[in-house]
Structure formats: C-alpha cells, structure tokens
Protein backbone atom coordinates (compact mmCIF):
# COMPACT_ATOMS: atom_id res chain seq x y z
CA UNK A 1 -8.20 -4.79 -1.58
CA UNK A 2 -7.40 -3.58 2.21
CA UNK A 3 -3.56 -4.15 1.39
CA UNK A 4 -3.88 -2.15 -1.99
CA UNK A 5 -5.59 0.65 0.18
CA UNK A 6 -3.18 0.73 2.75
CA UNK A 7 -0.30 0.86 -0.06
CA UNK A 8 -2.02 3.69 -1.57
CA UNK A 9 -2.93 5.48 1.81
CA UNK A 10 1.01 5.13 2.30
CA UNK A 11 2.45 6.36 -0.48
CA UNK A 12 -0.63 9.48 -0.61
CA UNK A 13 0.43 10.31 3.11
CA UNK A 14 4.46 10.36 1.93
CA UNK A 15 3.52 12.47 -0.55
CA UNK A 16 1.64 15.05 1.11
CA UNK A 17 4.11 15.47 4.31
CA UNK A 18 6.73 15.47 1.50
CA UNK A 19 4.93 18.59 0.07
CA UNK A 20 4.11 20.09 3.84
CA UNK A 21 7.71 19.81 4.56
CA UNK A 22 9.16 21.29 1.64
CA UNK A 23 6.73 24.52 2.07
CA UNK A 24 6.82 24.51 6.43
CA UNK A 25 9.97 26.67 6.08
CA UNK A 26 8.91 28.91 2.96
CA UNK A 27 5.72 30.53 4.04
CA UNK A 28 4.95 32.63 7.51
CA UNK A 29 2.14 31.18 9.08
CA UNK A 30 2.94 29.93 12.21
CA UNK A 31 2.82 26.56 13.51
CA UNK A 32 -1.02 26.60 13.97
CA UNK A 33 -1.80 27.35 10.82
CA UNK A 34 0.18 25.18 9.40
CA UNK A 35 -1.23 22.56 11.91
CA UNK A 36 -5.20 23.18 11.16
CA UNK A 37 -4.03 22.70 7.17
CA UNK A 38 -2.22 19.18 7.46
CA UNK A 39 -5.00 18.06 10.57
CA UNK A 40 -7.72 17.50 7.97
CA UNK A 41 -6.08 15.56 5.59
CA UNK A 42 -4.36 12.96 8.14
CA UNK A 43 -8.27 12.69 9.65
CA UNK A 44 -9.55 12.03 6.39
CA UNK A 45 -7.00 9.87 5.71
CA UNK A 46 -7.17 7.49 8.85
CA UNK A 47 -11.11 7.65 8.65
CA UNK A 48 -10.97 6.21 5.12
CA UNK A 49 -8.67 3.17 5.88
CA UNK A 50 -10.54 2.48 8.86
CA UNK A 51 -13.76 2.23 7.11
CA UNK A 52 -13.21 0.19 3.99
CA UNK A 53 -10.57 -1.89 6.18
CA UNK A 54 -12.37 -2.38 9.47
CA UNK A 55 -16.03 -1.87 8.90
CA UNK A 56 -16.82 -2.72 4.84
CA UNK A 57 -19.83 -3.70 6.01
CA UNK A 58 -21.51 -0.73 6.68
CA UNK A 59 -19.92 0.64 3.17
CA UNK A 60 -21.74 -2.41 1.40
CA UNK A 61 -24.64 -1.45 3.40
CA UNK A 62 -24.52 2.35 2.33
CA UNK A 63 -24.21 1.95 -0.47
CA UNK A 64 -25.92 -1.81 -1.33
CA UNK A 65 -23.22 -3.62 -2.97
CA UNK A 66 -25.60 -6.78 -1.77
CA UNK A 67 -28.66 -5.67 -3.35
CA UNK A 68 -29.62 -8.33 -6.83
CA UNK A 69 -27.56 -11.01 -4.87
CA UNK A 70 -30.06 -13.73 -4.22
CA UNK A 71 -27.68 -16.20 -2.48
CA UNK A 72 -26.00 -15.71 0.61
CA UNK A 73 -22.87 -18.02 -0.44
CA UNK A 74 -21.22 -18.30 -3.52
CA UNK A 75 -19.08 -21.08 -4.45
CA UNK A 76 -16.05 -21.42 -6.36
CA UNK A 77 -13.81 -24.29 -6.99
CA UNK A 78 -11.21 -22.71 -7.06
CA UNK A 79 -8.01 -23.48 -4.96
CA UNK A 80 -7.09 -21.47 -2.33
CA UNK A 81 -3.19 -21.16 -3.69
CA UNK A 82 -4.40 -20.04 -6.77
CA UNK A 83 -6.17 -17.05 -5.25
CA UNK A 84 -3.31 -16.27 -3.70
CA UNK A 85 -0.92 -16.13 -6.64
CA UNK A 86 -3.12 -14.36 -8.68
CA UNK A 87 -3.74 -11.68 -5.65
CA UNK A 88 0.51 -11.78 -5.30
CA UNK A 89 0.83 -11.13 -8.76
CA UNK A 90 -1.58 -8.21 -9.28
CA UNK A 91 -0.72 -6.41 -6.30
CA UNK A 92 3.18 -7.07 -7.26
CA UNK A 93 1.72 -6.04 -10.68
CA UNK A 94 0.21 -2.80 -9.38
CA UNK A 95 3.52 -1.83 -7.39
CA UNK A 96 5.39 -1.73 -10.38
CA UNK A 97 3.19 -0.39 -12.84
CA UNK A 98 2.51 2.64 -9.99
CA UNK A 99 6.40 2.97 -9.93
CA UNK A 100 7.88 2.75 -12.63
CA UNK A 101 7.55 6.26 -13.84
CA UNK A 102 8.40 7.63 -10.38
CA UNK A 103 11.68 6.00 -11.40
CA UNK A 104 12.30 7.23 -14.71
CA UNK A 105 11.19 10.70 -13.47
CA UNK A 106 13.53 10.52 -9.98
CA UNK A 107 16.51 9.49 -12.60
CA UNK A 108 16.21 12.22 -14.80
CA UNK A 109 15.77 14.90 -11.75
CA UNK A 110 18.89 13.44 -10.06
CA UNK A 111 20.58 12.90 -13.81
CA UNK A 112 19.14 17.11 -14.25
CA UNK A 113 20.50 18.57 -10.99
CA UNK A 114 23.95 16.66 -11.38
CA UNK A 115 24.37 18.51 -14.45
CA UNK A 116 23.41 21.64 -13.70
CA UNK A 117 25.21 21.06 -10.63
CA UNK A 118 22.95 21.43 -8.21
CA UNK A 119 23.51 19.57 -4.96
CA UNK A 120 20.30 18.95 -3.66
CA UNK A 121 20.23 15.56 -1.78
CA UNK A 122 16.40 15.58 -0.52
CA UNK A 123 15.33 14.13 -3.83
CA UNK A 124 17.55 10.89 -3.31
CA UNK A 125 15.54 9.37 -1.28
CA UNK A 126 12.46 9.42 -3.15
CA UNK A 127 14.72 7.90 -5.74
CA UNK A 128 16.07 4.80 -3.79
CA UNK A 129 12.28 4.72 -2.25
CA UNK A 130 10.53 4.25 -5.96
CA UNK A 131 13.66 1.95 -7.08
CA UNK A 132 12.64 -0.03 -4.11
CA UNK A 133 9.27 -0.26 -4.49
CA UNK A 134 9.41 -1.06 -8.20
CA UNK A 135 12.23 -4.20 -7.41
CA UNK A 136 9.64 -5.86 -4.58
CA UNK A 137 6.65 -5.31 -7.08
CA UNK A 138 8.78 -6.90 -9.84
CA UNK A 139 9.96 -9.73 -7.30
CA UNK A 140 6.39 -10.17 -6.47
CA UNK A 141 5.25 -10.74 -9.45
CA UNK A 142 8.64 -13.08 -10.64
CA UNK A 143 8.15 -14.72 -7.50
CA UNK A 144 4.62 -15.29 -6.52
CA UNK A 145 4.90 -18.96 -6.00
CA UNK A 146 7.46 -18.67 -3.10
CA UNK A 147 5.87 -15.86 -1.71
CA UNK A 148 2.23 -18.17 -1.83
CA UNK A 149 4.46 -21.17 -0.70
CA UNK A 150 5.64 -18.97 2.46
CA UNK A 151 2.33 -18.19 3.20
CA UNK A 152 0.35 -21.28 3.00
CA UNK A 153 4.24 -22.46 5.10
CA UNK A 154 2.94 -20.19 7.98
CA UNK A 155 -0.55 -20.74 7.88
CA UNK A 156 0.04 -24.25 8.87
CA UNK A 157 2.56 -24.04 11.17
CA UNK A 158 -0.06 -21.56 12.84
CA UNK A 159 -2.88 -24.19 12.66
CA UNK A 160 -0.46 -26.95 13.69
CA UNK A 161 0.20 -24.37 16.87
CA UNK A 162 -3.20 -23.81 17.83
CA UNK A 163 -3.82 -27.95 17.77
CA UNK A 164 -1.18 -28.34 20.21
CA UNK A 165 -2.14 -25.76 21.87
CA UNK A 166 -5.87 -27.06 22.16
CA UNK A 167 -4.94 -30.69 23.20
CA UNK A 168 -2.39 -29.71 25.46
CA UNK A 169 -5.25 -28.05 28.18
C-alpha cells in the first residue's frame, strides 16, 4: 500500500508542477502569488504520505479499522514468497493499467503536432516517461519471480550480515 501511495503521490505531484509550469509564464501574478497557490498543495501532499506511510496507526485509530477484530494476531499459512509475487504482480499490474492510456494519448499528441507541424518538444518527455512506466509495470508483472527471487537474495545476505556482525563483538 505505502509503495502504491508513494507512486501515486509521484506521478499527482508531476502532474501538477507540469500544469504550474506550463501557466508560471502565461498569467501576471507575481512570484508570490504564484507561490501561496502551489504551497498548499505540496503541504497537503507531504502531510498525506507521511501519515498513511509513517503513522497508519493513528489513521486506524481515527477512524477504527480495528474495531469487530477480536484477535490481536491473525494467521495465515501462507508463504512469504507468495505474498510477495502476488504484491509484485499487482503493483506491476497497477503501473500498467494506470499507463497505458497516457501512452496511447502521448502517441497521438506527438503523432497530432507532427502533422500539423507543430514543433513542440515539452510533450516528449511525458511520452518516453509513460512508455517507461508502462515497460517496468509490464516487466513487473512478466517478471515477478526474479524480482521476488532478488528480494528474498538480499534479505538474506542482510540477515547473514547482521549474524556476522553480532558474533564478531
């Protein structure tokens, strides 16, 4: 969930300096105003990640998510690689389903302008950008077992630090 949010916090903070920098130049308020407009929204922005990434608790609290739970643990046997793949795939699954019409759309803007022959270059980017992001969705998806392989790889080699590290003092 906290890496879907941040995904989503990304690509919502792209688009909105995308939009304040297209309209900085066009409109005559001066650099104040302009400030006290795009303040706000980067507040908001950073308060929401913090609290459902940082502090959920108090968000489970608020709103009591816990309440009808009578146990404290629940228990699944459920492996811990197959969590992972299944989390790989669906957020790989989200990135491209979120993307894929960004693509289609960027193609026939850059496909419309080249006709008309209008050389505007500042949509490019936000081509190769949604090309991008719909390939390591895709890849993530094609590839979750690798990707869960690499993981649980690290993870290890982490744990098999920290030993050393222990019985080495």
């Amino acid at each position: 969930m906290g890496i879907y949010l941040l995904y989503n916090l990304c690509m919502s903070c792209a688009d909105a300096f995308s939009m304040f920098h297209s309209r900085w130049y066009a409109t005559e308020f001066t650099f104040v105003d302009k400030l006290f407009v795009i303040l706000p929204y980067v507040i908001l922005f950073v308060a929401i990640a913090y609290f459902f990434i940082v502090i959920p608790n108090s968000i489970i609290k608020l709103f009591r998510l816990d309440k009808d739970f009578d146990e404290e643990k629940f228990e699944l046997n459920i492996d811990k690689t197959s969590i992972l793949k299944i989390s790989v795939i669906v957020i790989g699954g989200i990135m491209f389903v979120n993307n894929l019409p960004y693509v289609f759309f960027e193609f026939a803007k850059y496909f419309q302008l080249s006709v008309l022959n209008i050389n505007e270059n500042n949509h490019i980017g936000w081509l190769i950008y949604s090309v991008v992001i719909t390939i390591i969705g895709f890849l993530l998806m094609t590839n979750s077992k690798k990707v869960v392989d690499f993981i649980v790889k690290k993870e290890t080699e982490k744990e098999t630090n920290n030993e050393t590290t222990c019985h080495s003092d």
